[in-house]
PDB file of N, CA and C in Angstrom:
ATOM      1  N   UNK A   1      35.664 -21.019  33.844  1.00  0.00           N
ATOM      2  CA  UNK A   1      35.465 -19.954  34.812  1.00  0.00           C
ATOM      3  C   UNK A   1      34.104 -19.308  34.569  1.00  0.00           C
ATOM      4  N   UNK A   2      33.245 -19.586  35.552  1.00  0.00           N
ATOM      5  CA  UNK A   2      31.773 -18.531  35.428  1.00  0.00           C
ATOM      6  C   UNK A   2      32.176 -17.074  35.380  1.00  0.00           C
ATOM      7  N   UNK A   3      31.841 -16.403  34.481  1.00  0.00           N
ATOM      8  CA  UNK A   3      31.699 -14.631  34.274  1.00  0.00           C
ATOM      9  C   UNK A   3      30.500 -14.298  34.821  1.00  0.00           C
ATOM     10  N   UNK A   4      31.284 -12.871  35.385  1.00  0.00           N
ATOM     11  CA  UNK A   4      30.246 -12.155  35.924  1.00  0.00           C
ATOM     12  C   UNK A   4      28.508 -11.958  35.706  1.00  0.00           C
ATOM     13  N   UNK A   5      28.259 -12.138  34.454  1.00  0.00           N
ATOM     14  CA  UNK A   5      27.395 -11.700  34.142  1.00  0.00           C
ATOM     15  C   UNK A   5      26.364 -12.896  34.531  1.00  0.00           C
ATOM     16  N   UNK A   6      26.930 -13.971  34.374  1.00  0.00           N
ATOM     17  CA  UNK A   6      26.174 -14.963  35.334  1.00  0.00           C
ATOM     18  C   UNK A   6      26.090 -15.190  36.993  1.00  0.00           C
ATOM     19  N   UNK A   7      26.736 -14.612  37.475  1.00  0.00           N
ATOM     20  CA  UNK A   7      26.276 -14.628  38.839  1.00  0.00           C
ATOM     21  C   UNK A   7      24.751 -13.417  39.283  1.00  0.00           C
ATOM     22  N   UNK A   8      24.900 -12.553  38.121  1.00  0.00           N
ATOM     23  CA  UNK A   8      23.654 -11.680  38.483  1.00  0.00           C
ATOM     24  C   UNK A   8      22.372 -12.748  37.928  1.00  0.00           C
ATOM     25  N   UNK A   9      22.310 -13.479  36.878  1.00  0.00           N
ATOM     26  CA  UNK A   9      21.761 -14.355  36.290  1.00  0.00           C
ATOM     27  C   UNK A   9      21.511 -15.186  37.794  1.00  0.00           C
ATOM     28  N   UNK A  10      22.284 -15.910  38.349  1.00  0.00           N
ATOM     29  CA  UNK A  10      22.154 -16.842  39.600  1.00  0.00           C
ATOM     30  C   UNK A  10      21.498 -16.432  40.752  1.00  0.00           C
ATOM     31  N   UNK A  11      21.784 -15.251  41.179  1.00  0.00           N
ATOM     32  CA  UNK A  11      21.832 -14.524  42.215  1.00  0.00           C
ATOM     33  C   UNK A  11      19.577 -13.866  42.258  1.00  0.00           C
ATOM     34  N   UNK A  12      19.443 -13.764  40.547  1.00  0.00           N
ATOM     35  CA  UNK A  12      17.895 -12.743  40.312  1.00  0.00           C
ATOM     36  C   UNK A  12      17.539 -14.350  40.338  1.00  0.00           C
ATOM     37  N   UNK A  13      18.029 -15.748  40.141  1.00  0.00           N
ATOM     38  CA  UNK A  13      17.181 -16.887  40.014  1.00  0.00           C
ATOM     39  C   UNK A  13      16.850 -17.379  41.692  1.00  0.00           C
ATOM     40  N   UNK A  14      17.682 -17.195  42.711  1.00  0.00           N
ATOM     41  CA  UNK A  14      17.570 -17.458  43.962  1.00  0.00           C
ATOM     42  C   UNK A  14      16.554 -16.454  44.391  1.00  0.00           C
ATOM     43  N   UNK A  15      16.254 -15.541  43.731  1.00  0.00           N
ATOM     44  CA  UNK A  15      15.508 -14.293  44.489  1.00  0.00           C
ATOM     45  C   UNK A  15      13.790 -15.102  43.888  1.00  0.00           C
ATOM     46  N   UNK A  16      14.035 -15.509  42.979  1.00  0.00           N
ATOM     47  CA  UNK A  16      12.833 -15.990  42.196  1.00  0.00           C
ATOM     48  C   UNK A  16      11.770 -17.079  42.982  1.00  0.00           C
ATOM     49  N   UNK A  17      13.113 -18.424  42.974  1.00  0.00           N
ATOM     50  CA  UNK A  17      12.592 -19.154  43.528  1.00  0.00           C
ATOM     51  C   UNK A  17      12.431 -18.536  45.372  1.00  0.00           C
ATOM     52  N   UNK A  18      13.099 -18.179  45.376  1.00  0.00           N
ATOM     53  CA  UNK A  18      12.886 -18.172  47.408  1.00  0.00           C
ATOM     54  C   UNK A  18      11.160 -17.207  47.178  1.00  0.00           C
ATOM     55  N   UNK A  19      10.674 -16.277  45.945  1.00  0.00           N
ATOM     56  CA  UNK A  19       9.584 -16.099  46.350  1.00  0.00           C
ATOM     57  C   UNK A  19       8.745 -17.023  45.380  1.00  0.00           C
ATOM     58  N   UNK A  20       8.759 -17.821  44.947  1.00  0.00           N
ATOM     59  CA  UNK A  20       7.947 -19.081  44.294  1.00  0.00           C
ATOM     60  C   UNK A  20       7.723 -20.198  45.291  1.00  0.00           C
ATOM     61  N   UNK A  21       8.659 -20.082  46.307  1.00  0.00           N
ATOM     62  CA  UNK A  21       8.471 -21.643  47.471  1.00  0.00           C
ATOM     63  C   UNK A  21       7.616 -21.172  48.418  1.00  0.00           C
ATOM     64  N   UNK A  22       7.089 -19.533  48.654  1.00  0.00           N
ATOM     65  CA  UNK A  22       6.038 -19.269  49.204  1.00  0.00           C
ATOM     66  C   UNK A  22       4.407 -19.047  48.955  1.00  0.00           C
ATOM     67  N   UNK A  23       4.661 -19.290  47.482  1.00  0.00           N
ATOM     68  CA  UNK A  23       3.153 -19.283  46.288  1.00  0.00           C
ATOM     69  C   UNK A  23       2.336 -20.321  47.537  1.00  0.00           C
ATOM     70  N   UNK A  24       2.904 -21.537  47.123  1.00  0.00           N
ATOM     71  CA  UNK A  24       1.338 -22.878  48.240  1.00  0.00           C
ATOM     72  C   UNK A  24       0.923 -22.019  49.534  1.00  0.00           C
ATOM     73  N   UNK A  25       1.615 -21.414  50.505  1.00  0.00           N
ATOM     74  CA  UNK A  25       1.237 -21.376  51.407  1.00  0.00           C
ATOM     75  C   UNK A  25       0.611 -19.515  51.586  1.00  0.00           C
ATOM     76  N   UNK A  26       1.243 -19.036  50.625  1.00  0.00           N
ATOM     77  CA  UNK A  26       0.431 -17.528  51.218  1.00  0.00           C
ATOM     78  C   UNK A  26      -0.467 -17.654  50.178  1.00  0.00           C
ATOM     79  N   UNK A  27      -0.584 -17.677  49.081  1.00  0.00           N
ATOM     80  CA  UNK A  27      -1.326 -17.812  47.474  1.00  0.00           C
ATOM     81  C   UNK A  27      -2.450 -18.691  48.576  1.00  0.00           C
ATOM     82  N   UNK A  28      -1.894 -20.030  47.814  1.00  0.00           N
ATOM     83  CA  UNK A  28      -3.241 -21.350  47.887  1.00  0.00           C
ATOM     84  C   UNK A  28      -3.404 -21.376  49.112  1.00  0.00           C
ATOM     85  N   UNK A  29      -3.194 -21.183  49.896  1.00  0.00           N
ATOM     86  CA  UNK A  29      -3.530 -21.514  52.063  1.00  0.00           C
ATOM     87  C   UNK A  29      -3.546 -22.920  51.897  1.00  0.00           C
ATOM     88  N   UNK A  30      -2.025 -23.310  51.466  1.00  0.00           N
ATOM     89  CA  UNK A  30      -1.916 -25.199  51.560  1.00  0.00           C
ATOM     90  C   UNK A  30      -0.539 -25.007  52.183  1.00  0.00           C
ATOM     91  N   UNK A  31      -0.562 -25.895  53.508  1.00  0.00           N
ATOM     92  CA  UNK A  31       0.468 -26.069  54.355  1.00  0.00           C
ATOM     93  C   UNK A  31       1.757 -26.694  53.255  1.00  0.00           C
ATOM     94  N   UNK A  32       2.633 -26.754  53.042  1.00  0.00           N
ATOM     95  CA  UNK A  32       3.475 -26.618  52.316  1.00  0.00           C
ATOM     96  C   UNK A  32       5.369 -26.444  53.161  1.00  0.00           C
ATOM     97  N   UNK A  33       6.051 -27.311  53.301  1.00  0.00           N
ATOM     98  CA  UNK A  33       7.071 -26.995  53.691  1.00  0.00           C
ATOM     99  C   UNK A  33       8.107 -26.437  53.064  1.00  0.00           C
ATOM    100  N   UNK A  34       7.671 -26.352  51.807  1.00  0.00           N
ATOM    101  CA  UNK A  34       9.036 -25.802  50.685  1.00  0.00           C
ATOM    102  C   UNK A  34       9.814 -24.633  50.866  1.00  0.00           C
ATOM    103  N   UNK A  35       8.720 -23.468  51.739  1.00  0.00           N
ATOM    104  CA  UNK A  35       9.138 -22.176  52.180  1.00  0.00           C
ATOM    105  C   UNK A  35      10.685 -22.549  53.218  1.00  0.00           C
ATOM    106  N   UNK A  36      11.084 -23.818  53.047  1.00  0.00           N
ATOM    107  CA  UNK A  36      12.333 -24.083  54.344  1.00  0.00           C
ATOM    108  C   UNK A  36      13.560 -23.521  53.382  1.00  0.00           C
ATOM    109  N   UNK A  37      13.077 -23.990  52.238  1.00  0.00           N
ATOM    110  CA  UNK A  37      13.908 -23.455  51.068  1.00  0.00           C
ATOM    111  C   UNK A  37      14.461 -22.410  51.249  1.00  0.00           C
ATOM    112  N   UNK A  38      14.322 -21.478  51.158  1.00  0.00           N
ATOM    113  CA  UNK A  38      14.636 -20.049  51.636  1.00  0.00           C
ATOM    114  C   UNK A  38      15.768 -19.871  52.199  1.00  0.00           C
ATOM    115  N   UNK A  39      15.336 -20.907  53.808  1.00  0.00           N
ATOM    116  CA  UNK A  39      16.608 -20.671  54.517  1.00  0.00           C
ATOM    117  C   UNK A  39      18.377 -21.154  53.609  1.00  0.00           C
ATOM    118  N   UNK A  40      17.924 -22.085  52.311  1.00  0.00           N
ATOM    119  CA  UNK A  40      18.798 -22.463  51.980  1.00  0.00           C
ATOM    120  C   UNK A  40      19.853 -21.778  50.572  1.00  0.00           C
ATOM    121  N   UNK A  41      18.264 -21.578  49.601  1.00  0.00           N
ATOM    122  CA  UNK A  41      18.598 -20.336  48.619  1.00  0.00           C
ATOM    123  C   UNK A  41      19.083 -19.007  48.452  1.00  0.00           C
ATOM    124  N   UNK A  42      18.385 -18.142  49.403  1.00  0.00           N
ATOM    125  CA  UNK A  42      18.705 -17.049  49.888  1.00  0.00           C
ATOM    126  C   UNK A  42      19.858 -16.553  50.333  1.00  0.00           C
ATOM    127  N   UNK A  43      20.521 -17.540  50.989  1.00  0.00           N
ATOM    128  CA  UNK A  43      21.741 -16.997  51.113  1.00  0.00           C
ATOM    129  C   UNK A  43      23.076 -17.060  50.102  1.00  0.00           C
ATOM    130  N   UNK A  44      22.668 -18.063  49.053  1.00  0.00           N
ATOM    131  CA  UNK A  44      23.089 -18.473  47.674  1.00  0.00           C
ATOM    132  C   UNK A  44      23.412 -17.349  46.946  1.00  0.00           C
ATOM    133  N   UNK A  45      21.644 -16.580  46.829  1.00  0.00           N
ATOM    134  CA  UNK A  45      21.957 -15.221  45.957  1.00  0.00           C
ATOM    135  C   UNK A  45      22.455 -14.604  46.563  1.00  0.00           C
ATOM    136  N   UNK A  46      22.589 -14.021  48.211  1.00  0.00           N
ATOM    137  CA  UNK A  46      23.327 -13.008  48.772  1.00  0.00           C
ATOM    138  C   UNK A  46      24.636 -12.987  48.359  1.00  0.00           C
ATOM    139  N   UNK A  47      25.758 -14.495  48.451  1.00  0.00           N
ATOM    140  CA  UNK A  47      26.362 -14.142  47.732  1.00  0.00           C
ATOM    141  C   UNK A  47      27.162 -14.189  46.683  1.00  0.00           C
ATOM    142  N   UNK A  48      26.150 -14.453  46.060  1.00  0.00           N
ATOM    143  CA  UNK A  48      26.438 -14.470  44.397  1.00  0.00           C
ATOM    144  C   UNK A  48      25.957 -12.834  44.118  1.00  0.00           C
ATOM    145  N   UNK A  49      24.796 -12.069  44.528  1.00  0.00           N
ATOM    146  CA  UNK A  49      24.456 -10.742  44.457  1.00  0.00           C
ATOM    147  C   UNK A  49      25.763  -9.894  45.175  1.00  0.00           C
ATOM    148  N   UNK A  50      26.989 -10.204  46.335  1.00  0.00           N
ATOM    149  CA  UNK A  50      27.714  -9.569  46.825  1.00  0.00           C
ATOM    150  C   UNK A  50      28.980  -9.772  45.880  1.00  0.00           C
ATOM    151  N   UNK A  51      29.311 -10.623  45.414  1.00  0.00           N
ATOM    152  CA  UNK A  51      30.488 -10.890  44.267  1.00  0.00           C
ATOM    153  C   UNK A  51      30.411  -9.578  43.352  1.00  0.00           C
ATOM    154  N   UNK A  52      29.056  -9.122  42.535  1.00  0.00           N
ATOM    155  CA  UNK A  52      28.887  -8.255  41.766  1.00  0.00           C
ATOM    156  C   UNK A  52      28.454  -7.352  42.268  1.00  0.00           C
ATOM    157  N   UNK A  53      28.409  -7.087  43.376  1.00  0.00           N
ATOM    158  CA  UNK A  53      28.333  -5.409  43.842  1.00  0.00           C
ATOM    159  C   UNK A  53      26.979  -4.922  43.754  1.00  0.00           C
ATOM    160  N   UNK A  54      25.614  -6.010  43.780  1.00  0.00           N
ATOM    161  CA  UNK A  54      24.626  -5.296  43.233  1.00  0.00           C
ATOM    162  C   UNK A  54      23.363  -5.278  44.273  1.00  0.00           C
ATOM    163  N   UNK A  55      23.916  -3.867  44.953  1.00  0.00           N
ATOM    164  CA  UNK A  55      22.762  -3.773  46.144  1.00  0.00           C
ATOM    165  C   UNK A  55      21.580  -4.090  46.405  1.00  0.00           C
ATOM    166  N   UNK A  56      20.640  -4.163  45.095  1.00  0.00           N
ATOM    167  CA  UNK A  56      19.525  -4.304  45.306  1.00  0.00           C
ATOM    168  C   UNK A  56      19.041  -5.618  45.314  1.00  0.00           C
ATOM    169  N   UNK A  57      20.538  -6.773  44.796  1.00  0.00           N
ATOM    170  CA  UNK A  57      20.057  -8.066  45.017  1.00  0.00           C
ATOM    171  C   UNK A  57      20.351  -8.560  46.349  1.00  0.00           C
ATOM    172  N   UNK A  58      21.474  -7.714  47.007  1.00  0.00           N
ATOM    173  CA  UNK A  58      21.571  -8.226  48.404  1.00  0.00           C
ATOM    174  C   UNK A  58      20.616  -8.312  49.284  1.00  0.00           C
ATOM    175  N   UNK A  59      20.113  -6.456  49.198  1.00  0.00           N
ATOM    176  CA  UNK A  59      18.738  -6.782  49.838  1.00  0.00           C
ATOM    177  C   UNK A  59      17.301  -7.530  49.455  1.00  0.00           C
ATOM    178  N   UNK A  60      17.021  -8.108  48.780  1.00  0.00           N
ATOM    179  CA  UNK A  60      15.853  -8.304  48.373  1.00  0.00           C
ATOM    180  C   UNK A  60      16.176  -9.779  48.603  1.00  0.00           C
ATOM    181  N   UNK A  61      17.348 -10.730  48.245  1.00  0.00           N
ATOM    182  CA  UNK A  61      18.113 -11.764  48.864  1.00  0.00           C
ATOM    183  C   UNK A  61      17.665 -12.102  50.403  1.00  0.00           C
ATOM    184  N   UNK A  62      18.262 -10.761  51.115  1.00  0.00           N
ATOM    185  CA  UNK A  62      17.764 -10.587  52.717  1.00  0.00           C
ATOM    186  C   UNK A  62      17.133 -10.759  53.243  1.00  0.00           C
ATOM    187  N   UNK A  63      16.118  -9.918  52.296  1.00  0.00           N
ATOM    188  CA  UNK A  63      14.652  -9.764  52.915  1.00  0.00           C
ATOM    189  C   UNK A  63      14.098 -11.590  52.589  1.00  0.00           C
ATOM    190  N   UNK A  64      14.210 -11.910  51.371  1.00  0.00           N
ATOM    191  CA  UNK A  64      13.588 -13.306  51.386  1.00  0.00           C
ATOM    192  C   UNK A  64      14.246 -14.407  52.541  1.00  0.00           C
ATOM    193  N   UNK A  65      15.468 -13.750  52.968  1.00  0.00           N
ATOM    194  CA  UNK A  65      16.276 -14.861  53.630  1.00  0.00           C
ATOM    195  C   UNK A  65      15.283 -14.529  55.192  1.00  0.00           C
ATOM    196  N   UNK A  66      14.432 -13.582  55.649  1.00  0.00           N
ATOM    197  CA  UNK A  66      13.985 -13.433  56.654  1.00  0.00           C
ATOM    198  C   UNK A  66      12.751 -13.077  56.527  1.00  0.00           C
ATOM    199  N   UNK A  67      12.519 -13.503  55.261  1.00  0.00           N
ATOM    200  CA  UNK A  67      10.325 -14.066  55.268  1.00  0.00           C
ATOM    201  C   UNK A  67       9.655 -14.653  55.992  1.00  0.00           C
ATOM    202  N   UNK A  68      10.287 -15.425  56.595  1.00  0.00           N
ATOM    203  CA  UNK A  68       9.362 -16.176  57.638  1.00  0.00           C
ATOM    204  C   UNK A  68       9.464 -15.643  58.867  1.00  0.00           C
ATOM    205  N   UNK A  69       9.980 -14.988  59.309  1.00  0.00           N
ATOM    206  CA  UNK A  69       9.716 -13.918  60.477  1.00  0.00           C
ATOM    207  C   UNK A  69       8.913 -12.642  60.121  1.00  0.00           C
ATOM    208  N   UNK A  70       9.538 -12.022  58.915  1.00  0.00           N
ATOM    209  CA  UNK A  70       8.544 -11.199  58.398  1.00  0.00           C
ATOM    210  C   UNK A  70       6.776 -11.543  57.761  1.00  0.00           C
ATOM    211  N   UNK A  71       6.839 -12.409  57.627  1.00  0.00           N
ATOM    212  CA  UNK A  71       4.971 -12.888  57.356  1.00  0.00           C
ATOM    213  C   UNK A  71       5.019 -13.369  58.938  1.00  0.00           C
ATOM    214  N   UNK A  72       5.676 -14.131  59.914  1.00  0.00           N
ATOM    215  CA  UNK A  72       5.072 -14.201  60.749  1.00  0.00           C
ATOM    216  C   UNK A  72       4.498 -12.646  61.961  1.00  0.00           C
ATOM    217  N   UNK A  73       5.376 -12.170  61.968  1.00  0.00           N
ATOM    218  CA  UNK A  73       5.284 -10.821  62.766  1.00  0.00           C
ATOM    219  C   UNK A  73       3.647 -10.080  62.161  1.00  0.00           C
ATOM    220  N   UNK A  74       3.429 -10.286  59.875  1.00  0.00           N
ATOM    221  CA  UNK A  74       2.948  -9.236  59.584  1.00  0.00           C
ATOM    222  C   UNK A  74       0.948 -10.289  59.803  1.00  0.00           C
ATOM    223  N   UNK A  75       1.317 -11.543  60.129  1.00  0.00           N
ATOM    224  CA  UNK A  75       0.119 -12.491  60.703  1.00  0.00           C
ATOM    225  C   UNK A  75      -0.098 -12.331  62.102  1.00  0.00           C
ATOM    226  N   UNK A  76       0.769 -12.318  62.881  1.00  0.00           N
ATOM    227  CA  UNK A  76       0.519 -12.171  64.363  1.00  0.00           C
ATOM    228  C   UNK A  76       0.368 -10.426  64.177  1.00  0.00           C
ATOM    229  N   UNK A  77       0.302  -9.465  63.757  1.00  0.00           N
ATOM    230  CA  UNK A  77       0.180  -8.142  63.711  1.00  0.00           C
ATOM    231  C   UNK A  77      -1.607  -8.129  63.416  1.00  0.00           C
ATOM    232  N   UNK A  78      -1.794  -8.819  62.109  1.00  0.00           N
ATOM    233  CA  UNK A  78      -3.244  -8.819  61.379  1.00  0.00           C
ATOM    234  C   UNK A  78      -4.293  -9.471  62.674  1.00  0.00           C
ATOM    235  N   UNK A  79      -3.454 -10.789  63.333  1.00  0.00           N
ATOM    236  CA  UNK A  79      -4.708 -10.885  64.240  1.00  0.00           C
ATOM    237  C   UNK A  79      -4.575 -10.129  65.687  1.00  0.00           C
ATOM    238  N   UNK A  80      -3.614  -9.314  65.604  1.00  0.00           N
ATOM    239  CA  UNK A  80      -3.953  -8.520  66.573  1.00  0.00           C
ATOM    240  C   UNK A  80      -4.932  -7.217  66.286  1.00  0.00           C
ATOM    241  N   UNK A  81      -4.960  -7.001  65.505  1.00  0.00           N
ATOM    242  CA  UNK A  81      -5.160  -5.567  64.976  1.00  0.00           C
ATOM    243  C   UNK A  81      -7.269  -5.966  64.761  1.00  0.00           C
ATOM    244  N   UNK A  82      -7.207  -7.567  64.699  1.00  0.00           N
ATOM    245  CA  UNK A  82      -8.380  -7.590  64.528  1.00  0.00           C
ATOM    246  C   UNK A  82      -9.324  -8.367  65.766  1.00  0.00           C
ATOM    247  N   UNK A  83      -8.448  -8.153  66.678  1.00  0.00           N
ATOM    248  CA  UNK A  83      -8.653  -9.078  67.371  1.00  0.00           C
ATOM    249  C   UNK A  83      -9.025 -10.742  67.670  1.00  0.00           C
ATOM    250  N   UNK A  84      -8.370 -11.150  66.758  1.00  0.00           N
ATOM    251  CA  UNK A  84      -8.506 -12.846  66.207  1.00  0.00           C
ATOM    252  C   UNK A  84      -9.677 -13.002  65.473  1.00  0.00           C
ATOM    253  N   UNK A  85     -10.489 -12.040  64.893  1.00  0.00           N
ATOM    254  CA  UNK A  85     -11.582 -12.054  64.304  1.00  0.00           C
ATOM    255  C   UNK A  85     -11.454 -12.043  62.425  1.00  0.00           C
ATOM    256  N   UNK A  86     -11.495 -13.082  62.025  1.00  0.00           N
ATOM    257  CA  UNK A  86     -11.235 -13.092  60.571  1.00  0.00           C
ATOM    258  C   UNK A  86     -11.820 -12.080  59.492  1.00  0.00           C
TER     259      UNK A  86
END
């Protein structure tokens, strides 16, 4: 039987990697598909973070589970704001 104390262990490792599969592409600017990951990890830790009651992994779980809308919105925001001008 896995104990508790390892699902927070599981749950902070999904939070890890879901922001490590975005290093190539926001870090290095190398097209990179690994960020698909996310859609798959993320919801892993949510709930393994909801088993143990521990809010701050749900959200942060969340938020990685909806990174790619959130960098896209905060890229289509940047070239608006600059008018497509780098």
């Amino acid at each position: 039987m896995i104990k508790k104390e390892n699902f927070k262990s599981i749950s902070l490792t999904c939070l890890i990697v879901s922001v490590l599969v975005w290093v190539p592409n926001v870090v290095f600017q190398v097209s990179s598909l690994l960020w698909i990951l996310t859609f798959f990890i993320a919801p892993l830790g949510i709930v393994f973070a909801a088993l143990i009651k521990k809010n701050w992994l749900i959200i942060m779980n969340t938020m990685m589970f909806f990174s790619f809308f959130i960098l896209m919105f905060l890229g289509y925001f940047a070239n608006y704001i600059t008018d497509g001008k780098p």
